[in-house]
C-alpha atoms as a PDB file:
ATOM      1  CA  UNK A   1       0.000   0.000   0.000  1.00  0.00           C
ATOM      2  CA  UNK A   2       1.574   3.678  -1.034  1.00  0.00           C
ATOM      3  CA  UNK A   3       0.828   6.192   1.432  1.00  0.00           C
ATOM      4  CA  UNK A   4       1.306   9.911   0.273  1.00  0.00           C
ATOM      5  CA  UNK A   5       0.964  12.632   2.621  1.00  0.00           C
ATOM      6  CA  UNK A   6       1.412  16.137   3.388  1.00  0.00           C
ATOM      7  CA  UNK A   7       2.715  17.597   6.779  1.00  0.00           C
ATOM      8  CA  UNK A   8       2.823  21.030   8.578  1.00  0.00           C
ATOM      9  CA  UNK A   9       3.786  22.502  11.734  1.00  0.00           C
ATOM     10  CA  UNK A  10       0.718  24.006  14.027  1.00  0.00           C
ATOM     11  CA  UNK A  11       1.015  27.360  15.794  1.00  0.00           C
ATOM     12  CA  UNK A  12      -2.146  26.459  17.422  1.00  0.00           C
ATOM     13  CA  UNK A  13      -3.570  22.704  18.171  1.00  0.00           C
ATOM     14  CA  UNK A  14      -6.656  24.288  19.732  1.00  0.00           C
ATOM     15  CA  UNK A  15      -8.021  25.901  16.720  1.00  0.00           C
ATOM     16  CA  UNK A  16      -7.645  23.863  13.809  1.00  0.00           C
ATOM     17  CA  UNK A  17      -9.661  20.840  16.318  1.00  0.00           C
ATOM     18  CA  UNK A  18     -11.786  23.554  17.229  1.00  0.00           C
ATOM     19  CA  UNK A  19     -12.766  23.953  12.936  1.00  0.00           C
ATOM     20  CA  UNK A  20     -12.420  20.524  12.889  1.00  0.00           C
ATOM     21  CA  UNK A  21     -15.217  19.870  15.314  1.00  0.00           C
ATOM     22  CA  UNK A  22     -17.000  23.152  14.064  1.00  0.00           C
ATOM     23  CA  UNK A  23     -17.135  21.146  10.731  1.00  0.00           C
ATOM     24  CA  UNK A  24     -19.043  18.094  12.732  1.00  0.00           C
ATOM     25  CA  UNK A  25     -15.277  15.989  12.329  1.00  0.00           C
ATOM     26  CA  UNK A  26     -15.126  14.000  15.063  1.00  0.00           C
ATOM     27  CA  UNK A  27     -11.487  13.886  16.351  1.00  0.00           C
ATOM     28  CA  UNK A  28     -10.369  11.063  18.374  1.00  0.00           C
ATOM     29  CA  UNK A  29      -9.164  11.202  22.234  1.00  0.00           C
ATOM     30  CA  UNK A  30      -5.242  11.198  22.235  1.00  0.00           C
ATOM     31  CA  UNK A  31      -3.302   8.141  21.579  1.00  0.00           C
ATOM     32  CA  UNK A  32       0.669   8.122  23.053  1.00  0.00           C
ATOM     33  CA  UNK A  33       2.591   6.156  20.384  1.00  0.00           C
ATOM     34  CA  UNK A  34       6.779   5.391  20.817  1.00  0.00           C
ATOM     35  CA  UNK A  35       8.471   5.089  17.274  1.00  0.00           C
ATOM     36  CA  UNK A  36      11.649   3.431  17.273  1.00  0.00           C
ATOM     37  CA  UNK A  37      13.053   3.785  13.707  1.00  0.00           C
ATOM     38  CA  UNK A  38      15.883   1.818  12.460  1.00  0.00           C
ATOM     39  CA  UNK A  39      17.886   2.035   9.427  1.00  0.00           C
ATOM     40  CA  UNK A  40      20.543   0.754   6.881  1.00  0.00           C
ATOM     41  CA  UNK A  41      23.750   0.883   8.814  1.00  0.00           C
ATOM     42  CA  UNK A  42      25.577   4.308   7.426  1.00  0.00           C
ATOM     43  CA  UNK A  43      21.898   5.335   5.951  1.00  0.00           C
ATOM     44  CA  UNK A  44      20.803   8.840   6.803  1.00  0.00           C
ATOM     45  CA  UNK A  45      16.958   9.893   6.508  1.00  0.00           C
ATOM     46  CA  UNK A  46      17.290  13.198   4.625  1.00  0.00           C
ATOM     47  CA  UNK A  47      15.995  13.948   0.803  1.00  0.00           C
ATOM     48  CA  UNK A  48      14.615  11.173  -1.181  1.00  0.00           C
ATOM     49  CA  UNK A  49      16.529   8.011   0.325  1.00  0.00           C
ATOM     50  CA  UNK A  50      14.637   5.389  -1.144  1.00  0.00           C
ATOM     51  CA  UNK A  51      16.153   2.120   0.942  1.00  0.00           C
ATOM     52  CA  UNK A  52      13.973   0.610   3.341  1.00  0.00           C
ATOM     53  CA  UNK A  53      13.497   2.201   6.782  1.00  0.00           C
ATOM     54  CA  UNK A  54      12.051  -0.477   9.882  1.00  0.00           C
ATOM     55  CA  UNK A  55      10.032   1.098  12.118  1.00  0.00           C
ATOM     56  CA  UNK A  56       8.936  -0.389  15.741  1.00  0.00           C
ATOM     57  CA  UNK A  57       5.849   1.704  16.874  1.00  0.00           C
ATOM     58  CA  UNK A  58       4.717   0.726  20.671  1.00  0.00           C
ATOM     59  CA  UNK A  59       0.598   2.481  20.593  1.00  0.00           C
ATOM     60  CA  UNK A  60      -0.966   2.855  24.178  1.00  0.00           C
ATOM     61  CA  UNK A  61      -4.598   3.742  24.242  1.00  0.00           C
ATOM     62  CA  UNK A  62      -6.898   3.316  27.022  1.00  0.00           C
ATOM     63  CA  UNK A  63      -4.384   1.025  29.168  1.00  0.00           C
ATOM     64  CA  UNK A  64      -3.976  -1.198  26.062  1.00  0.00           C
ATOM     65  CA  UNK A  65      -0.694  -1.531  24.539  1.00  0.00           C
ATOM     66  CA  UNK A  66      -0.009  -3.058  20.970  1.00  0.00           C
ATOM     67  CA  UNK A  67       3.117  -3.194  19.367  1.00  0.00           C
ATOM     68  CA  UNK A  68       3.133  -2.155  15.545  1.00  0.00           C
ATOM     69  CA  UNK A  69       6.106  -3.320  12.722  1.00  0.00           C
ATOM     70  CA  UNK A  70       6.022  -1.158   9.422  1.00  0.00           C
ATOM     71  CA  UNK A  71       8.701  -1.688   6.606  1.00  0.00           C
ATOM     72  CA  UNK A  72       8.976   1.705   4.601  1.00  0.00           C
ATOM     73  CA  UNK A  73      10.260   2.754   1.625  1.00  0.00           C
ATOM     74  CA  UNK A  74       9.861   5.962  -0.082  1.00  0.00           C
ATOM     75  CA  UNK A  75       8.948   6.942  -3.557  1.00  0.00           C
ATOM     76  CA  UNK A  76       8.949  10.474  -4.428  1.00  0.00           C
ATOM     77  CA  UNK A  77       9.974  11.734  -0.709  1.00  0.00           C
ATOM     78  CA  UNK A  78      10.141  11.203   2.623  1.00  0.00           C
ATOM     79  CA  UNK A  79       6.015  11.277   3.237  1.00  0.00           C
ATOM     80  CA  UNK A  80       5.677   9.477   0.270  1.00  0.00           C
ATOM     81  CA  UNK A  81       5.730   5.291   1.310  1.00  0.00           C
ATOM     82  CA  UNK A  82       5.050   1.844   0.243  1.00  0.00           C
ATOM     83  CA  UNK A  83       4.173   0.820   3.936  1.00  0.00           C
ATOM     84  CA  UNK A  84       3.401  -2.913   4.683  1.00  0.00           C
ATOM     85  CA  UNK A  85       2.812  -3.798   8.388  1.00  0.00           C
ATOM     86  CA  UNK A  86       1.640  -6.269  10.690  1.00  0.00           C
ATOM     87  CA  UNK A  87       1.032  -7.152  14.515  1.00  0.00           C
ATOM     88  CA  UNK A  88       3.659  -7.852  16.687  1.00  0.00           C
ATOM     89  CA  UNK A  89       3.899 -10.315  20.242  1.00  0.00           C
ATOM     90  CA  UNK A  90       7.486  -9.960  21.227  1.00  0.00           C
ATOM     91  CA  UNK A  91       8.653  -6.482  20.281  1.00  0.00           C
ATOM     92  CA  UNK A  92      11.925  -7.152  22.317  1.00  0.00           C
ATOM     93  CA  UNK A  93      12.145  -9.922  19.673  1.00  0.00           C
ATOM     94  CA  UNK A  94      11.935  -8.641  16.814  1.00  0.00           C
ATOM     95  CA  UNK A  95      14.140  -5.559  17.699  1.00  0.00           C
ATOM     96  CA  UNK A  96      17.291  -8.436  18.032  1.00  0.00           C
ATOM     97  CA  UNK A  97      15.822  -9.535  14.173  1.00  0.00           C
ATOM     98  CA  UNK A  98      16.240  -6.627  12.991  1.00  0.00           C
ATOM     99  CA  UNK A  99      19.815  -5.760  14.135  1.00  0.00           C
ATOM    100  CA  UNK A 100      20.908  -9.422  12.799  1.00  0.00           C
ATOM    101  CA  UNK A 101      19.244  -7.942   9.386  1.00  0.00           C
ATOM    102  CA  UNK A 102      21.933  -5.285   9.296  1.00  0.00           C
ATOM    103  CA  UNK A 103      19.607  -2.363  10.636  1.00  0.00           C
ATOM    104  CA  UNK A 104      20.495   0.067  13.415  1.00  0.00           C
ATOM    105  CA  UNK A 105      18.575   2.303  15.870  1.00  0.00           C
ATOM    106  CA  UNK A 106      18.240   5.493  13.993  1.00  0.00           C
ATOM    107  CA  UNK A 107      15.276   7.538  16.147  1.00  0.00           C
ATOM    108  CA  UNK A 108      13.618   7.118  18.819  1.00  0.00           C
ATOM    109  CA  UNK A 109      10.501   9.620  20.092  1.00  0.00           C
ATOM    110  CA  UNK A 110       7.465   9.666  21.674  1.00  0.00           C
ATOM    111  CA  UNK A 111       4.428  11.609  20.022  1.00  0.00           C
ATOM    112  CA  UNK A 112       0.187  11.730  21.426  1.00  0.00           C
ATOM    113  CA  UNK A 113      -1.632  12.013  18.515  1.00  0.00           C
ATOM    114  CA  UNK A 114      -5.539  12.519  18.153  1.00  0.00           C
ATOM    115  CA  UNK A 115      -7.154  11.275  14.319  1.00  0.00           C
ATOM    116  CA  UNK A 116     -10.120  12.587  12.451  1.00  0.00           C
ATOM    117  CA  UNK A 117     -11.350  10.820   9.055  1.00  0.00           C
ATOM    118  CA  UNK A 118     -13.222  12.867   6.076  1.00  0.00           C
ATOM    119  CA  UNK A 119     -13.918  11.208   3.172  1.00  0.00           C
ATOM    120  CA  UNK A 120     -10.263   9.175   2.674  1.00  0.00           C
ATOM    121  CA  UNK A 121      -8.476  11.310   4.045  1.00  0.00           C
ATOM    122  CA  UNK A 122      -7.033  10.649   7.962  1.00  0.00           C
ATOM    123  CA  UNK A 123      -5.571  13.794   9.796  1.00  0.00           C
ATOM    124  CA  UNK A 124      -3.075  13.249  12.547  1.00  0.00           C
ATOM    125  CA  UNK A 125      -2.995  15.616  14.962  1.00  0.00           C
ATOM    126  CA  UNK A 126       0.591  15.033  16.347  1.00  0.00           C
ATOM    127  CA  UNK A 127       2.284  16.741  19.710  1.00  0.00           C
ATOM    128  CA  UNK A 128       5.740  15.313  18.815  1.00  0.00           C
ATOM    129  CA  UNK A 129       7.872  15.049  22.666  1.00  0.00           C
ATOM    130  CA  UNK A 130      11.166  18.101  21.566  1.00  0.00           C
ATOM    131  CA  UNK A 131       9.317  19.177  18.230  1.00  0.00           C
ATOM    132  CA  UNK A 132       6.324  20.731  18.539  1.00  0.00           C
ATOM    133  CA  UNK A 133       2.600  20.205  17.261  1.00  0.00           C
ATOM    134  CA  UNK A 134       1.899  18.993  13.564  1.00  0.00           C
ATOM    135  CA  UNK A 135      -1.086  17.989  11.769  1.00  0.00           C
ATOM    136  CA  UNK A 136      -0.370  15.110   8.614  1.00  0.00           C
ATOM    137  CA  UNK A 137      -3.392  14.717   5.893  1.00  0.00           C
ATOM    138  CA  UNK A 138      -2.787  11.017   4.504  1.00  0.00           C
ATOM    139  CA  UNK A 139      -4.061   9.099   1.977  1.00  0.00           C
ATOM    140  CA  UNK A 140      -3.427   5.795   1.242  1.00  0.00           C
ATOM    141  CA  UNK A 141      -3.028   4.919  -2.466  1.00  0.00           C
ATOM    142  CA  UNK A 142      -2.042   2.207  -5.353  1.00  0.00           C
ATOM    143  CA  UNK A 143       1.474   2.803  -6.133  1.00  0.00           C
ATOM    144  CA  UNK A 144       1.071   3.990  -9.597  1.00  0.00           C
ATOM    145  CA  UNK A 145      -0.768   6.897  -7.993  1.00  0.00           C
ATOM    146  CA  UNK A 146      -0.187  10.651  -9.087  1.00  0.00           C
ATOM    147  CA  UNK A 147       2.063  12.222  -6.353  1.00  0.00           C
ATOM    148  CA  UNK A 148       1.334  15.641  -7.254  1.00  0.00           C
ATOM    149  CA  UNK A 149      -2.187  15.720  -7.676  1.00  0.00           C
ATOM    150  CA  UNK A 150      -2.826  13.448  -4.423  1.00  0.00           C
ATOM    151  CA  UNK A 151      -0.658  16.157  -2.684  1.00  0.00           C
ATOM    152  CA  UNK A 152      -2.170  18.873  -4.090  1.00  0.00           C
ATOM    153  CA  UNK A 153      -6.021  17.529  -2.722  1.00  0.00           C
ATOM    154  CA  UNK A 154      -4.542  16.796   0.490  1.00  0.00           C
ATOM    155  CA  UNK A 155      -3.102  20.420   0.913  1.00  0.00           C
ATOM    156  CA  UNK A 156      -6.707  22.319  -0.520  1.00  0.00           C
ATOM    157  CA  UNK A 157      -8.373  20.049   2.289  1.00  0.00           C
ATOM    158  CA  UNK A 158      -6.265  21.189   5.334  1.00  0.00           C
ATOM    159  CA  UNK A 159      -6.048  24.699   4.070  1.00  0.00           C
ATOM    160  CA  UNK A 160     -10.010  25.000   4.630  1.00  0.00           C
ATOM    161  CA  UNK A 161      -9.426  24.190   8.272  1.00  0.00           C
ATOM    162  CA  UNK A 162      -6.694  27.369   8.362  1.00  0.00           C
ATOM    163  CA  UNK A 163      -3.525  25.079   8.058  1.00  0.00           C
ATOM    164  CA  UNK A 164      -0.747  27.232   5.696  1.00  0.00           C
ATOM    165  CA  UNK A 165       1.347  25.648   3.261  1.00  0.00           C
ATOM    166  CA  UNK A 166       4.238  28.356   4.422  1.00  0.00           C
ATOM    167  CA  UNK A 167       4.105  25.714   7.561  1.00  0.00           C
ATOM    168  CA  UNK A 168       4.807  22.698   5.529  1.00  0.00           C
ATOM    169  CA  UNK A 169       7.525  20.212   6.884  1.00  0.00           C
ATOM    170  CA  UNK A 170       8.618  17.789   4.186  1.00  0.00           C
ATOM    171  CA  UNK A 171      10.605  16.172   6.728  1.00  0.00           C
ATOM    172  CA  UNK A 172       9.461  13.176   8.975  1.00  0.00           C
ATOM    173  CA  UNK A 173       9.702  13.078  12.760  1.00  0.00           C
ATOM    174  CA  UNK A 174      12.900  10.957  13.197  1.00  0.00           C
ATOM    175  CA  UNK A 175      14.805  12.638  10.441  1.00  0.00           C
ATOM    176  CA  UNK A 176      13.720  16.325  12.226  1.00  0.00           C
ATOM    177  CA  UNK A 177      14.344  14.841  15.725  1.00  0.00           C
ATOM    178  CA  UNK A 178      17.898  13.860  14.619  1.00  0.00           C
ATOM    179  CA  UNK A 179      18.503  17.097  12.664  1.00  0.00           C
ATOM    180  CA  UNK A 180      17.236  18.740  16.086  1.00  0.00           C
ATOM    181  CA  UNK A 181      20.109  16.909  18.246  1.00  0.00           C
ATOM    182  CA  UNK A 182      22.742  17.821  15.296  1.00  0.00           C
ATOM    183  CA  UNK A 183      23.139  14.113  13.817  1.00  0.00           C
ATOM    184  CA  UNK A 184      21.701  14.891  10.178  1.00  0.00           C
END
């Protein structure tokens, strides 16, 4: 499944759920998710590295905790992905498979994110633990999908809830987390 999205940074949280909810979009209640990203060994995150990133994403909501494995790999960009993911028992595990794979820790961060759904579209309303609020419009796609024109829809949709496109952040979290602690 390709996922293409578009991402920006929020000066105020508050207001766009407030439109949101204004609109009759139901947002969720806040979900605290830990993404452990690993990587190529030598790989770095920025521009349009296409080799496959591994990420290990540990979701509490309401006292439940499931543990979520996603293989990435971008297309056009960074929020551009073929994702594939599935379930996971023994996250402890499966980190150890993944180093024997040749893959090494490359992030790590914590981030409570709230979702609202219109039409296809899912919004992630992120408060990212160092970086800040962010809201992500995603759509999921087949691969031979138009970047440009998916992008485009995604942006006219958040810009009617008063997100700008001058806050766009083509970036994703671990690659601005590391840029943040000087390591991109």
């Amino acid at each position: 499944m390709r996922e293409i999205e578009v991402k920006a940074r929020l000066k105020d949280m508050t207001l766009v759920i407030d439109r949101l909810t204004g609109a009759e979009v139901a947002v969720s209640d806040p979900v605290t998710q830990r993404d452990q990203v690993f990587g190529l060994i030598g790989q770095d995150g920025s521009g349009d590295n296409q080799h496959p990133w591994l990420r290990l994403r540990t979701e509490t909501k309401n006292n439940t905790t499931i543990h979520i494995f996603t293989l990435k790999k971008s297309v056009t960009s960074q929020l551009d992905s073929i994702e594939h993911e599935t379930i996971v028992d023994d996250p402890a595990e499966l980190v150890e498979i993944i180093a024997q794979l040749g893959f090494e820790a490359y992030s790590d961060l914590t981030k409570t994110r709230r979702k609202a759904k219109i039409g296809s579209i899912e919004l992630c309303l992120d408060t990212v633990e160092g970086l800040g609020n962010f809201i992500e419009a995603e759509q999921l796609t087949d691969d031979a999908a138009d970047y440009d024109a998916i992008s485009q829809g995604l942006w006219r949709l958040l810009e009617k809830y008063g997100v700008s496109r001058m806050d766009e952040v083509t970036d994703g979290y671990d690659t601005l987390e590391r840029r943040q602690r000087g390591l991109e």
